[in-house]
Protein backbone atom coordinates (compact mmCIF):
# COMPACT_ATOMS: atom_id res chain seq x y z
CA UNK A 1 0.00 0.00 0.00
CA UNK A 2 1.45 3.65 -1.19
CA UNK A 3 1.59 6.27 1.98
CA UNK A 4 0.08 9.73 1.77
CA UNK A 5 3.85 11.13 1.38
CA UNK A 6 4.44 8.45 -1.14
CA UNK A 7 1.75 9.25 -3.41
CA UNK A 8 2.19 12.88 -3.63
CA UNK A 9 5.93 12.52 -4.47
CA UNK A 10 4.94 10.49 -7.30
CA UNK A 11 2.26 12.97 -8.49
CA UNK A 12 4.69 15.84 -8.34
CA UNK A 13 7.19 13.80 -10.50
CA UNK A 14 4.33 12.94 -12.56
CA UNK A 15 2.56 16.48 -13.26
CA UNK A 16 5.74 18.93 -12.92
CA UNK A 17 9.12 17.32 -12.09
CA UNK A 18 9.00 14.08 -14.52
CA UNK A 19 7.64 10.92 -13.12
CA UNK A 20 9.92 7.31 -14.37
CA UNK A 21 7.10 7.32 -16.88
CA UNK A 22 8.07 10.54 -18.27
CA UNK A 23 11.89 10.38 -20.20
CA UNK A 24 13.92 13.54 -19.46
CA UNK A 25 14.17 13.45 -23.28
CA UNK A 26 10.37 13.48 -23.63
CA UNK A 27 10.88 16.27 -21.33
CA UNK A 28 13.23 18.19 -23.27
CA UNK A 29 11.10 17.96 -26.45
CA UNK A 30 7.86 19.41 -24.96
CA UNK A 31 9.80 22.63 -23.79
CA UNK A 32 11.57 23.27 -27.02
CA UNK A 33 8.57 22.97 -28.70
CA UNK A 34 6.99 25.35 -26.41
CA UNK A 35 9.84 27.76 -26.99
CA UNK A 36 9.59 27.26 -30.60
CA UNK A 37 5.71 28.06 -30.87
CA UNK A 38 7.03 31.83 -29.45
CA UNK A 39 9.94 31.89 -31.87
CA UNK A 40 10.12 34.63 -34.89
CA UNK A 41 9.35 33.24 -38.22
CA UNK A 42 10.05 34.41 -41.72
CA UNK A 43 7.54 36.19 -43.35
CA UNK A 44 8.94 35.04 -46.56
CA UNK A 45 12.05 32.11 -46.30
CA UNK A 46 10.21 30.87 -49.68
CA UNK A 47 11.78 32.36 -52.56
CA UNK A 48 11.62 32.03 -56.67
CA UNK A 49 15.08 32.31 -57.80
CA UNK A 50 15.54 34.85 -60.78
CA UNK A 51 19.19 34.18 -61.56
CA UNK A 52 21.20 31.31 -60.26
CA UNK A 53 25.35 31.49 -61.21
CA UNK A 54 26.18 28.82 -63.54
CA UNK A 55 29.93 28.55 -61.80
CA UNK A 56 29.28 30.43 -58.07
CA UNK A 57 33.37 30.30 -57.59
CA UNK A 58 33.93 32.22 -60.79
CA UNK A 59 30.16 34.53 -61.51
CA UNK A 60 28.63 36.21 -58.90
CA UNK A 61 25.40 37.52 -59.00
CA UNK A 62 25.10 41.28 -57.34
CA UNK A 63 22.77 44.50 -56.96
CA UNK A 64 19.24 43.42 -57.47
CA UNK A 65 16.51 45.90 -58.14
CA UNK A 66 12.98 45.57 -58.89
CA UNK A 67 9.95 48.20 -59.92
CA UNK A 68 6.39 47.60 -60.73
CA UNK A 69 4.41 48.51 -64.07
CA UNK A 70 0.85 50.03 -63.82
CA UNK A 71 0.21 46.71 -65.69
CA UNK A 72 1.50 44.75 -63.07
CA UNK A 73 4.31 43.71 -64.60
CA UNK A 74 7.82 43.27 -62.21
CA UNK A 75 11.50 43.92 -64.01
CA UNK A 76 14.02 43.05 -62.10
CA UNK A 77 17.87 44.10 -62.39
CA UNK A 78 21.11 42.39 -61.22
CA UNK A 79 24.77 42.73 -62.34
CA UNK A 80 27.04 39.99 -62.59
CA UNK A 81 31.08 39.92 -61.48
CA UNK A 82 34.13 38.23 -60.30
CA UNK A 83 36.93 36.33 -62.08
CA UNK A 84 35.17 34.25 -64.89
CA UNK A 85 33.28 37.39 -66.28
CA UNK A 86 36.39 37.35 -68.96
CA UNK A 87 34.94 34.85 -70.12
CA UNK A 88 31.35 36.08 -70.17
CA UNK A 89 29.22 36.89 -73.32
CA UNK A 90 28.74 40.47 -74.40
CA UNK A 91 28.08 43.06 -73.85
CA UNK A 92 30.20 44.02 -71.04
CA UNK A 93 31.34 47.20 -69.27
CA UNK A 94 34.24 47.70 -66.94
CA UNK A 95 34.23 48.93 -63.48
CA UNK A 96 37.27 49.15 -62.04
CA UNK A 97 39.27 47.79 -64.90
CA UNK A 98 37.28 44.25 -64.05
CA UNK A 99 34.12 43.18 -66.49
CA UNK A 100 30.54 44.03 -64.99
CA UNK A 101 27.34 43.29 -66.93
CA UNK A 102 23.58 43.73 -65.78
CA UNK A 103 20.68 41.37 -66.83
CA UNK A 104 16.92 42.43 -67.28
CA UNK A 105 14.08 40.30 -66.63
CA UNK A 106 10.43 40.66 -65.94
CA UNK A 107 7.49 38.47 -64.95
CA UNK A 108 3.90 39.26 -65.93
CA UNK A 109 3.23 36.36 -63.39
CA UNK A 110 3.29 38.08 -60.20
CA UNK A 111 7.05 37.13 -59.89
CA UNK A 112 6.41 32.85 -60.54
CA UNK A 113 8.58 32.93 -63.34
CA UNK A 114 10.26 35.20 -64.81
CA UNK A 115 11.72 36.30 -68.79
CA UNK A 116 15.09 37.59 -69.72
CA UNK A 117 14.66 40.62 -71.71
CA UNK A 118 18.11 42.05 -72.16
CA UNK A 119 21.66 42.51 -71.11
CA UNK A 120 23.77 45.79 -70.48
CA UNK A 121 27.34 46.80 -69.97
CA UNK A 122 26.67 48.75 -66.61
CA UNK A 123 26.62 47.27 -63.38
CA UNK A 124 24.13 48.98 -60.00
CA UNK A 125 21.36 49.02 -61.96
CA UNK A 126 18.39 50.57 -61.08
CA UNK A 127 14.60 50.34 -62.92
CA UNK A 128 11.96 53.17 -62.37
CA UNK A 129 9.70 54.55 -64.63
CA UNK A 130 8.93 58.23 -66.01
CA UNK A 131 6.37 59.55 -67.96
CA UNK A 132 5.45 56.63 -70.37
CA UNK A 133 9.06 55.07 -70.71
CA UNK A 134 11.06 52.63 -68.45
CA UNK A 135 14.43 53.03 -67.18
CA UNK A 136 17.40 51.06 -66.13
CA UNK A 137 20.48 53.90 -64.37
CA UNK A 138 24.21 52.71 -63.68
CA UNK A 139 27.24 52.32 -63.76
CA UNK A 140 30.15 51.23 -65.84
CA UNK A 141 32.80 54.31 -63.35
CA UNK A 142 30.66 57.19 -65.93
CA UNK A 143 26.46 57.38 -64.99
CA UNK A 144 25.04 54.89 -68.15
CA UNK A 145 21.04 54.92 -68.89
CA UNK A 146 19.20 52.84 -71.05
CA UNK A 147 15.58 53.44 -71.97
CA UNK A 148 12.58 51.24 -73.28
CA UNK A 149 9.30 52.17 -74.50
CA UNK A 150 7.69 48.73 -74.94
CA UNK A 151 7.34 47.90 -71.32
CA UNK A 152 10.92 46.21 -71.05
CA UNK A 153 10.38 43.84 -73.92
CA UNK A 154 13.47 45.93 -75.96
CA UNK A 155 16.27 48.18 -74.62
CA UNK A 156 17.60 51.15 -76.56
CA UNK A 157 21.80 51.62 -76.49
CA UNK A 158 23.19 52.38 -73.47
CA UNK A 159 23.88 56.67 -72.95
CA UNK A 160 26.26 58.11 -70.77
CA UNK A 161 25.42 60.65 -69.08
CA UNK A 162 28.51 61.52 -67.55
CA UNK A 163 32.46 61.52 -68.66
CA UNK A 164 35.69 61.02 -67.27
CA UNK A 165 34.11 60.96 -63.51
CA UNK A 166 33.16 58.08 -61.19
CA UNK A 167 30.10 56.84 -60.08
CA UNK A 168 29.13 53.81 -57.56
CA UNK A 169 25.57 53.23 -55.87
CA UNK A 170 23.42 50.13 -55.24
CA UNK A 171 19.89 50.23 -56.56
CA UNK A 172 18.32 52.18 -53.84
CA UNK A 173 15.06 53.64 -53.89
CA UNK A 174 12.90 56.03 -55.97
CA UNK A 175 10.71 59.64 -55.25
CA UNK A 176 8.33 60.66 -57.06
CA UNK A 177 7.52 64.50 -56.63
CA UNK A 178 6.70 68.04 -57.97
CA UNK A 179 6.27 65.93 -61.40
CA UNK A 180 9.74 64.70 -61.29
CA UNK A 181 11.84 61.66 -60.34
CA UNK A 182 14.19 61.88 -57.60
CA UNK A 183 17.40 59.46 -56.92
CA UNK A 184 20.84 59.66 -55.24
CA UNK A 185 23.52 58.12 -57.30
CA UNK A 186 26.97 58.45 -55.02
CA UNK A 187 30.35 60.47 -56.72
CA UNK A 188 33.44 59.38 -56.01
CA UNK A 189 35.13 63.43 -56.62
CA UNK A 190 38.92 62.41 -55.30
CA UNK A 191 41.36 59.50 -56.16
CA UNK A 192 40.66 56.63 -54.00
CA UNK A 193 42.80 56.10 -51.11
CA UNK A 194 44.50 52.62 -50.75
CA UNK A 195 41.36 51.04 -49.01
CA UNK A 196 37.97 50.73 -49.61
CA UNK A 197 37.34 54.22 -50.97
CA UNK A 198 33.64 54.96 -49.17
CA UNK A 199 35.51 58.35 -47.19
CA UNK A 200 35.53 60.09 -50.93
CA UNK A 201 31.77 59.22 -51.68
CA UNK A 202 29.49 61.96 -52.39
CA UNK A 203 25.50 61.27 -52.67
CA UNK A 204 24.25 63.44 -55.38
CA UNK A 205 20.30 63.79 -55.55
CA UNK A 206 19.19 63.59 -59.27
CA UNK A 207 16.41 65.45 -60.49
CA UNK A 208 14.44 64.35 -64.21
CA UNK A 209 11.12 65.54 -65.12
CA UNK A 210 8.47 62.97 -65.59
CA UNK A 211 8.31 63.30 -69.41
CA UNK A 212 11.42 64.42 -70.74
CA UNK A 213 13.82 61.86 -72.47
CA UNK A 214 16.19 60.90 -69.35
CA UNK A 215 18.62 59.33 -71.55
CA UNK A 216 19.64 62.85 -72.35
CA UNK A 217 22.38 64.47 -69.88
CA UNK A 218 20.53 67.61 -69.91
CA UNK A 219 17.43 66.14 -69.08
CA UNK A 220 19.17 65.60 -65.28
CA UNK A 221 19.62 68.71 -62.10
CA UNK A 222 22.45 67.05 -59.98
CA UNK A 223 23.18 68.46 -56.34
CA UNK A 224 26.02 69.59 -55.38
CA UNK A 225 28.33 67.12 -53.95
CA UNK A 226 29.32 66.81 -50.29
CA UNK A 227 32.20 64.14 -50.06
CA UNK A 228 32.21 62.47 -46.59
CA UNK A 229 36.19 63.58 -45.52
CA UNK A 230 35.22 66.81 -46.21
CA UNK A 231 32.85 67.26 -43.03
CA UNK A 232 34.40 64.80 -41.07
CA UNK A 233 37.52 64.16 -39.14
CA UNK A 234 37.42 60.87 -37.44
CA UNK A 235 39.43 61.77 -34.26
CA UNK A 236 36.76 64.66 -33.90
CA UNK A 237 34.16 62.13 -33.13
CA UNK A 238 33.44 61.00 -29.59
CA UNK A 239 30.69 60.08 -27.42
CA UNK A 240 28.82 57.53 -28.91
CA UNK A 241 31.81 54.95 -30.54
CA UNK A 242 32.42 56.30 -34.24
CA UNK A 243 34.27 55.03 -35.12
CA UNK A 244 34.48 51.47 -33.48
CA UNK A 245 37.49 50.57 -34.68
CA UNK A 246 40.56 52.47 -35.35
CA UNK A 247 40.08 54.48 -38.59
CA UNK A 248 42.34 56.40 -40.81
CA UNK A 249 41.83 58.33 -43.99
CA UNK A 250 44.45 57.14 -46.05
CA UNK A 251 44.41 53.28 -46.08
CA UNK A 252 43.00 49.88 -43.79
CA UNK A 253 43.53 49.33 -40.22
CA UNK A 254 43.72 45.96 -39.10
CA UNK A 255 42.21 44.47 -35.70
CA UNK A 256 42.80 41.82 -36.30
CA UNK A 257 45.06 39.34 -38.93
CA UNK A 258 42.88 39.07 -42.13
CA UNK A 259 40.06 41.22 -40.44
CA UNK A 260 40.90 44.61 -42.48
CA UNK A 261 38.92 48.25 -40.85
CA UNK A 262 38.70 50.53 -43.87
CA UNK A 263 38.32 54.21 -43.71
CA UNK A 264 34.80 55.37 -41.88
CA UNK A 265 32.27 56.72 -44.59
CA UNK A 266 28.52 56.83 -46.25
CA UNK A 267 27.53 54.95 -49.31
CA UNK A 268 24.19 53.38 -50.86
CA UNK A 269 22.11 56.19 -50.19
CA UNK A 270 18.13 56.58 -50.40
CA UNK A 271 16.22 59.82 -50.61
CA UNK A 272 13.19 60.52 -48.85
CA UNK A 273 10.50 63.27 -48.29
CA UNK A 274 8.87 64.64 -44.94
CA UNK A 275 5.68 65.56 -45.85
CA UNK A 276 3.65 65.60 -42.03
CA UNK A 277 3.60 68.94 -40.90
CA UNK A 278 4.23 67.90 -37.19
CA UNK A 279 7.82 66.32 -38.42
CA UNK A 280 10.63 68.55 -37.22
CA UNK A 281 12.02 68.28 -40.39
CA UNK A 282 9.17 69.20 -42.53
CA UNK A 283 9.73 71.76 -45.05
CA UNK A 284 5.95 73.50 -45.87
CA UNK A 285 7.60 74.49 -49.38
CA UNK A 286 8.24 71.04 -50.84
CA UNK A 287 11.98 71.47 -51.67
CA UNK A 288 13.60 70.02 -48.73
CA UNK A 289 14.82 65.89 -49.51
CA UNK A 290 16.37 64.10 -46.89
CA UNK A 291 19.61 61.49 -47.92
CA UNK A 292 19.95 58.72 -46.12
CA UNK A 293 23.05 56.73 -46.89
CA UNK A 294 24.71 53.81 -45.39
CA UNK A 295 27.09 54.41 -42.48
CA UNK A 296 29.95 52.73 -42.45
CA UNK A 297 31.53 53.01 -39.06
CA UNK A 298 32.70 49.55 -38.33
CA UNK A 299 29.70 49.19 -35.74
CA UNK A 300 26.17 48.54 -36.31
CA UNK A 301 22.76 50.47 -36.19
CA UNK A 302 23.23 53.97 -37.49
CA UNK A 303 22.62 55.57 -41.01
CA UNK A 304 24.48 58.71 -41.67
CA UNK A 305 22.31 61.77 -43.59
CA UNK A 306 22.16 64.98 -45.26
CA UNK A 307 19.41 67.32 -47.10
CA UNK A 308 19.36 68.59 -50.14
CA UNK A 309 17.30 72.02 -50.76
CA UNK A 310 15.62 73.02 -54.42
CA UNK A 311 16.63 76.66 -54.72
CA UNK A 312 14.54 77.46 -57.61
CA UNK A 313 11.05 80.03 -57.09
CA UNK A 314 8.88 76.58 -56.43
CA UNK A 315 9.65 72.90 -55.70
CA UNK A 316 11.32 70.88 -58.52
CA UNK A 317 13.27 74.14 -60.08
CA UNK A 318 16.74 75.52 -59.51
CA UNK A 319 19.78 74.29 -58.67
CA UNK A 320 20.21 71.91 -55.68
CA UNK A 321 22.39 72.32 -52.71
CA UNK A 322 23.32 69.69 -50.39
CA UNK A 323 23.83 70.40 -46.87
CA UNK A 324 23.98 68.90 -43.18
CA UNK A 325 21.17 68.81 -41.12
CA UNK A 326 20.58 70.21 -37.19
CA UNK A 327 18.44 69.87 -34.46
CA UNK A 328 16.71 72.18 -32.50
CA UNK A 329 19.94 72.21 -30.26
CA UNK A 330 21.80 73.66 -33.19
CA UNK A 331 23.70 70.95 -33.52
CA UNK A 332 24.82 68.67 -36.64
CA UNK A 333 23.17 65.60 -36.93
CA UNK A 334 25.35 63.22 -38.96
CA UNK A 335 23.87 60.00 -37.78
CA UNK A 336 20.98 58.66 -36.81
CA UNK A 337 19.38 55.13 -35.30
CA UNK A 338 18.80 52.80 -38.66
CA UNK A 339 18.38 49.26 -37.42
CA UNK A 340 20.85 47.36 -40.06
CA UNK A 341 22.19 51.04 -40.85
CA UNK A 342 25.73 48.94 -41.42
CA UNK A 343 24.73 47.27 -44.60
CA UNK A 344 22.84 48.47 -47.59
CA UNK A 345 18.99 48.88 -47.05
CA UNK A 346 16.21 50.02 -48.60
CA UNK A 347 13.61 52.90 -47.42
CA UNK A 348 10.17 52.77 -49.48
CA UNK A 349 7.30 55.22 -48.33
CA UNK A 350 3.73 53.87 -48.44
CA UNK A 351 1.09 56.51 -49.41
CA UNK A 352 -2.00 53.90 -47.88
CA UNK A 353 -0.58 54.19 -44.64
CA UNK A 354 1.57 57.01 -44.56
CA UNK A 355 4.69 54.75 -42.99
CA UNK A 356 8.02 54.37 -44.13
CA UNK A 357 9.26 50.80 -44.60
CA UNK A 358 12.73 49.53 -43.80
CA UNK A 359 14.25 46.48 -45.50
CA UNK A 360 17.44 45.92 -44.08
CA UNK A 361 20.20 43.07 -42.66
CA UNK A 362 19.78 42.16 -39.04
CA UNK A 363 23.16 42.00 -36.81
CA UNK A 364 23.47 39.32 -34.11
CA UNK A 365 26.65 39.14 -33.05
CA UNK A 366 28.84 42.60 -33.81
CA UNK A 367 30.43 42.54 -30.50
CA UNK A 368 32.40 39.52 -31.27
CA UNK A 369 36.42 39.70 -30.74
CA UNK A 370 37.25 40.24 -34.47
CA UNK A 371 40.18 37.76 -33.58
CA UNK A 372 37.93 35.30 -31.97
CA UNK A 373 35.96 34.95 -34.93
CA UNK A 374 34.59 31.99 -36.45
CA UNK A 375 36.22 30.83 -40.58
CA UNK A 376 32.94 31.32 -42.31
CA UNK A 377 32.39 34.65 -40.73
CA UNK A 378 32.91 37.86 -43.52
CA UNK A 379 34.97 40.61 -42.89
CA UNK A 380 34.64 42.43 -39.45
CA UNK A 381 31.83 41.36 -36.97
CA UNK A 382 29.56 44.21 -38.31
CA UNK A 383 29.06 42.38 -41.62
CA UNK A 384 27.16 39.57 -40.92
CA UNK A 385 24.81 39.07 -43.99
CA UNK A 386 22.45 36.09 -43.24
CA UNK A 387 19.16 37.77 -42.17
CA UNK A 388 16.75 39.81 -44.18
CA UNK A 389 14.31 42.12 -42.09
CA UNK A 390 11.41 44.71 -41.87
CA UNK A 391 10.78 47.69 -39.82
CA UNK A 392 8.01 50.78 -40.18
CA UNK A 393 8.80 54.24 -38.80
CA UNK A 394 6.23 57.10 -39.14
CA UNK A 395 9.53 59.60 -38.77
CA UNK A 396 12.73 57.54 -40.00
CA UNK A 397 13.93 57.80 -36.59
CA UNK A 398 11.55 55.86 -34.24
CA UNK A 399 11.53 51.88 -35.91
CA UNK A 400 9.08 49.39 -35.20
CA UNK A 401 10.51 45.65 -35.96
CA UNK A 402 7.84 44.03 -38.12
CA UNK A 403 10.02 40.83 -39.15
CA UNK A 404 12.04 38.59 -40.53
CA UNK A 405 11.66 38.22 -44.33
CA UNK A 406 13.85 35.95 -44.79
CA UNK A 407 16.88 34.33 -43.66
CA UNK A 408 19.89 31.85 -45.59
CA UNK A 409 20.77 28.26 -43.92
CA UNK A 410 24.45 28.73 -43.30
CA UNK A 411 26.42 31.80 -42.96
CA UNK A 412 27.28 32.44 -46.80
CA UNK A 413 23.68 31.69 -47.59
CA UNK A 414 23.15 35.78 -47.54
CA UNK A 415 19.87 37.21 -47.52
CA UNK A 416 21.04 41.01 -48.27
CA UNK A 417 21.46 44.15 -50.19
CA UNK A 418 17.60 43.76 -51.31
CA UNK A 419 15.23 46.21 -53.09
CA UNK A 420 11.57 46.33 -52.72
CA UNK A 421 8.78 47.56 -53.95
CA UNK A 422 4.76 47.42 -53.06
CA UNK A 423 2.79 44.87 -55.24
CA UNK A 424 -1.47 45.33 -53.77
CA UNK A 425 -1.11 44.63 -50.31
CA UNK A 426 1.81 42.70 -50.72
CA UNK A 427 6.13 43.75 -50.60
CA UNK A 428 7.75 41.96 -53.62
CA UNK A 429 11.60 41.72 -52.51
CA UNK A 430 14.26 41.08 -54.45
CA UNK A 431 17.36 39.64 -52.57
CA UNK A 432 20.93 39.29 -53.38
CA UNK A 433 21.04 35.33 -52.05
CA UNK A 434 23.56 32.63 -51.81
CA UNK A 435 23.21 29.11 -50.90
CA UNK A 436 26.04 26.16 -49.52
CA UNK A 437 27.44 26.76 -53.10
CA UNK A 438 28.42 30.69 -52.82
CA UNK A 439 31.96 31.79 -52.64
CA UNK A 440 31.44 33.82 -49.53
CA UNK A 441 28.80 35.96 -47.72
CA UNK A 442 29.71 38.86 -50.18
CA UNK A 443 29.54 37.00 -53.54
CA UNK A 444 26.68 35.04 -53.51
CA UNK A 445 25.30 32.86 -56.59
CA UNK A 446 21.42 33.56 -56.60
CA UNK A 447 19.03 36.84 -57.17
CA UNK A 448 15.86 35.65 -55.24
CA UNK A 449 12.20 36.56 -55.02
CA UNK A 450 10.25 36.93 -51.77
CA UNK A 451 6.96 38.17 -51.74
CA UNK A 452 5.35 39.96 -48.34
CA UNK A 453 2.16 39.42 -48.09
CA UNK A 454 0.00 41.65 -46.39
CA UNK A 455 2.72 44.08 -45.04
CA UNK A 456 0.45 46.57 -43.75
CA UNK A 457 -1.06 43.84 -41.74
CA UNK A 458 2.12 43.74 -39.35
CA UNK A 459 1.79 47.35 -38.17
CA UNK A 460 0.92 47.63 -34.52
């Protein structure tokens, strides 16, 4: 016969603790699948893959970009690089004496499948429409345009619309305004120091009105150009750990062996718009645009910005100057909170419900001792490049996390420097991807397609 004591020992072990019955393993299941049912899933880790490299240790597939027709068709942009573009089909441009080339595609499917249309010898391209035509804008060092009239079905010659400069900038977004098209394309106005050359970038906000032919050079306002070493002096900065690691001007610093720090600067820049009146940084005349680039810092989390002002009699005339912005403190504000602010991202304002929406690469681990750092890990711990993600802001400061879009099995499996763009209620993305075959985090072998659904459903 079991005593009073007896039997409530047993229960306990039974109900909470684990009675013999009861495996610790059986135990050990139930509360991980607990945990699990509270864990963050994608809201996209399903992708259509738009380009796949047909050798991912020699062609690596870059700089996707994607727009949306009023028919509903989606054209999507990537550039192709690395060692075994000598041996790539024409036509082919050069960027930095190495062979670029960007392919064309669109899908009339809602992104299920999608056609090649055409090839170009530019690389960082970038489609938008204006007026009735569509447009593809890079890079081959000079600004190159192409132009089609038939929806993206044919592609006129590529026109420079630059000389004897150079030009860099990942297909960021796209403003529409005053009956014009804004974009920042970034100037590089100095020789490039021996190091990653981001310290000598300039974003320049381009200005094209809706129906003039913007494959002509005069067809384009540029803004003045504000290089980043000429505002800032790295051993002026304090307070808040810009940069994190030591930087200097003039080549890499190293904190560890093979784990290279190059110069602090901006790069990849969007533009955007304040248009609510109760903003700080509303401008009631329309010809205020705000520039936010990429900060690279060596740390994670911040953007770095300007403004650009229209100085003509009403918005979308005159010349354009680009300046700093302050607070009401009088201060300069060079940077500002950007969750994945590190990496390229990509801002896109939604007129339904008046948000802006942040697609951007999650950091997990930047804190890491850059000499206790796992093989497969890329670069410095800033970079990691595994995890796609969304945020809404109603101010580009303040960011709500709305979630994961996507993110890549193993660490070279990136899920980064995507563009976006709204499809009905749903976010089309297009991601520069990898899988177990990529090279490394940085040159991936797939362009994939995620599609959102229901974005505005995740504001709170």
């Amino acid at each position: 016969m079991i005593n009073g004591n007896c039997f409530v020992i047993c229960l306990l072990f039974v109900v909470g603790m684990g009675c013999p019955a009861w495996s610790q393993e059986q135990n050990k299941e139930k509360a991980a699948m607990a945990a699990n049912a509270q864990a963050i899933r994608p809201l996209a880790d399903g992708f259509v893959t738009v380009f796949k490299s047909p050798d991912p240790k020699q062609i690596y597939a870059y700089s996707p970009g994607i727009a949306r027709l009023d028919s509903g068709r989606l054209v999507a942009t990537l550039d192709l690089g690395g060692p075994g573009m000598k041996a790539w089909p024409e036509p082919k441009g050069l960027r930095d004496g190495q062979p670029i080339q960007t392919k064309i595609f669109t899908s009339d499917d809602a992104g299920n499948s999608w056609t090649h249309r055409a090839d170009a010898p530019l690389m960082h391209a970038r489609p938008f429409t204006a007026g009735k035509s569509l447009y593809v804008l890079g890079n081959a060092e000079n600004l190159v345009i192409i132009r089609s009239d038939d929806h993206g079905d044919t592609w006129s010659k590529p026109s420079p619309l630059t000389k004897g400069e150079d030009w860099i900038q990942a297909p960021c977004n796209v403003h529409y305004a005053n009956g014009c098209v804004y974009l920042v394309m970034n100037k590089r106005p100095y020789p490039p120091p021996k190091a990653w050359p981001v310290s000598i970038e300039a974003p320049v906000l381009m200005r094209g009105k809706l129906g003039d032919d913007l494959t002509r050079r005069e067809s384009w306002t540029f803004a003045t150009t504000l290089a980043f070493r000429d505002i800032v002096k790295p051993e002026q900065l304090d307070w808040f750990g810009v940069p994190f690691f030591e930087s200097k001007f003039d080549r890499q610093t190293m904190p560890a062996p093979g784990r290279a720090m190059d110069p602090i600067g901006w790069l990849e820049t969007n533009v955007v718009q304040f248009t609510d009146p109760d903003h700080l940084w509303y401008d009631p005349s329309g010809r205020t645009f705000h520039l936010w680039s990429r900060a690279h810092t060596g740390g994670t989390g911040y953007a770095a910005i300007a403004k650009v002002v229209e100085q003509g009699d009403k918005p979308g005339t005159g010349e354009m100057t680009t300046m700093l912005e302050k607070v009401p403190s009088g201060k300069t504000m060079l940077y500002v909170p950007c969750p994945g602010g590190q990496m390229k991202f990509h801002v896109l304002f939604d007129e339904q419900t008046k948000l802006y929406w942040l697609l951007s690469t999650q950091a997990t681990d930047s804190m890491i001792r850059p000499n206790r750092m796992p093989a497969d890990r890329y670069s410095l711990p800033n970079n990691e490049r595994r995890r796609l993600q969304l945020h809404f802001s109603k101010n580009m400061i303040d960011w709500c996390f709305a979630g994961l879009v996507a993110t890549g099995p193993v660490e070279k499996a990136s899920r980064h420097y995507a563009s976006m763009t709204i499809d009905g209620d749903d976010l089309v993305v297009l991601s520069r991807s990898g899988d177990e075959q990529a090279n490394s985090p940085h040159d991936g072998n797939l362009i994939t397609f995620h599609r959102v659904k229901d974005f505005r459903g995740l504001v709170y």
